[in-house]
Protein backbone atom coordinates (compact mmCIF):
# COMPACT_ATOMS: atom_id res chain seq x y z
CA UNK A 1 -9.78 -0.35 5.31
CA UNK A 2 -7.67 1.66 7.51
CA UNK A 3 -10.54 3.64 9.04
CA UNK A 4 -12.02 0.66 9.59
CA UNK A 5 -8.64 0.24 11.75
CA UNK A 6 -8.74 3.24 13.05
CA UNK A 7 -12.37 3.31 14.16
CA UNK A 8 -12.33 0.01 16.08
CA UNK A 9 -9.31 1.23 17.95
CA UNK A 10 -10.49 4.24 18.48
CA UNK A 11 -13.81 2.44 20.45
CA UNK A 12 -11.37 -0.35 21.96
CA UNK A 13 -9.52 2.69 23.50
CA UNK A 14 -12.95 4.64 24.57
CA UNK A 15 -14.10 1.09 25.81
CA UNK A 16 -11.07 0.87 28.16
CA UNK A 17 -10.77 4.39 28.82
CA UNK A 18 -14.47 4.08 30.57
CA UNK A 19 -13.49 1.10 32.53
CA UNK A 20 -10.66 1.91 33.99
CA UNK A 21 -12.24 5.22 35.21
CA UNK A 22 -15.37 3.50 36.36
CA UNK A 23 -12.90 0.96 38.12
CA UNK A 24 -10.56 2.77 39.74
CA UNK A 25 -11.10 5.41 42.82
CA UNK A 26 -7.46 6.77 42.06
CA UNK A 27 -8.36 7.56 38.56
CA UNK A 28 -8.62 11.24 39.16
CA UNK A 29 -4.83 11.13 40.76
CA UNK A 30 -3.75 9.69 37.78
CA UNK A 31 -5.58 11.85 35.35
CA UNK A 32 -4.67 15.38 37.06
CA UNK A 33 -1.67 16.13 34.62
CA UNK A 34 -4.58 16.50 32.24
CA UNK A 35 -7.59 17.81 34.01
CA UNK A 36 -5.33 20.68 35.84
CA UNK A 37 -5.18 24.11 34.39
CA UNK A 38 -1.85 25.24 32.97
CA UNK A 39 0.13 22.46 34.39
CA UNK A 40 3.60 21.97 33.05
CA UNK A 41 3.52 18.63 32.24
CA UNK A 42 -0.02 18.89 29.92
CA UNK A 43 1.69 18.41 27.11
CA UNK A 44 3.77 15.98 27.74
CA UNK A 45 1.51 13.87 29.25
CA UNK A 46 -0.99 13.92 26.32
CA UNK A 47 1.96 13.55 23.67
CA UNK A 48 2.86 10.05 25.79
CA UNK A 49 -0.76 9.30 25.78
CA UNK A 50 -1.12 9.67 22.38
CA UNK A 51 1.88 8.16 21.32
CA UNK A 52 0.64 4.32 22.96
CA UNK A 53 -1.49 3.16 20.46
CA UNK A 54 1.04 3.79 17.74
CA UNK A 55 3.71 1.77 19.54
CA UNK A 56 1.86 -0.99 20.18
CA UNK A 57 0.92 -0.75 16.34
CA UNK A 58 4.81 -0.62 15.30
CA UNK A 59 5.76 -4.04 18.09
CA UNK A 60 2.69 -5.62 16.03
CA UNK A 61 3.88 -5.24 12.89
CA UNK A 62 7.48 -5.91 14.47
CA UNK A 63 6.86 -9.07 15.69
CA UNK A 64 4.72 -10.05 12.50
CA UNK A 65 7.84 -8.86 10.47
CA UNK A 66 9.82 -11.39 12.22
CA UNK A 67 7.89 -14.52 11.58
């Protein structure tokens, strides 16, 4: 069940992912943290990145929890 989970988020993501760069000139701008060699702020900016889906995951089951 869970990859299930993970697997339709996962394409959800991709799906926006391609949008927004498809959508947006200023993409590139927004995307150099990543794209530029041995920039300071890689890491960081993938960790944050990476971290998103999880939060929204923990205010879902927050808000469930509440109810």
């Amino acid at each position: 069940m869970s990859g299930i989970v993970v697997a339709s988020a996962a394409a959800a993501i991709t799906t926006v992912a391609t949008f927004v760069v498809a959508a947006l000139p200023d993409t590139q701008a927004l995307l150099s943290p990543l794209t530029e060699g041995g920039n300071e702020y890689a890491v960081t900016t993938i960790s944050v990145l990476a971290s998103l889906p999880m939060l929204g995951i923990m205010a879902v089951f927050a808000t469930t929890a509440r109810e």
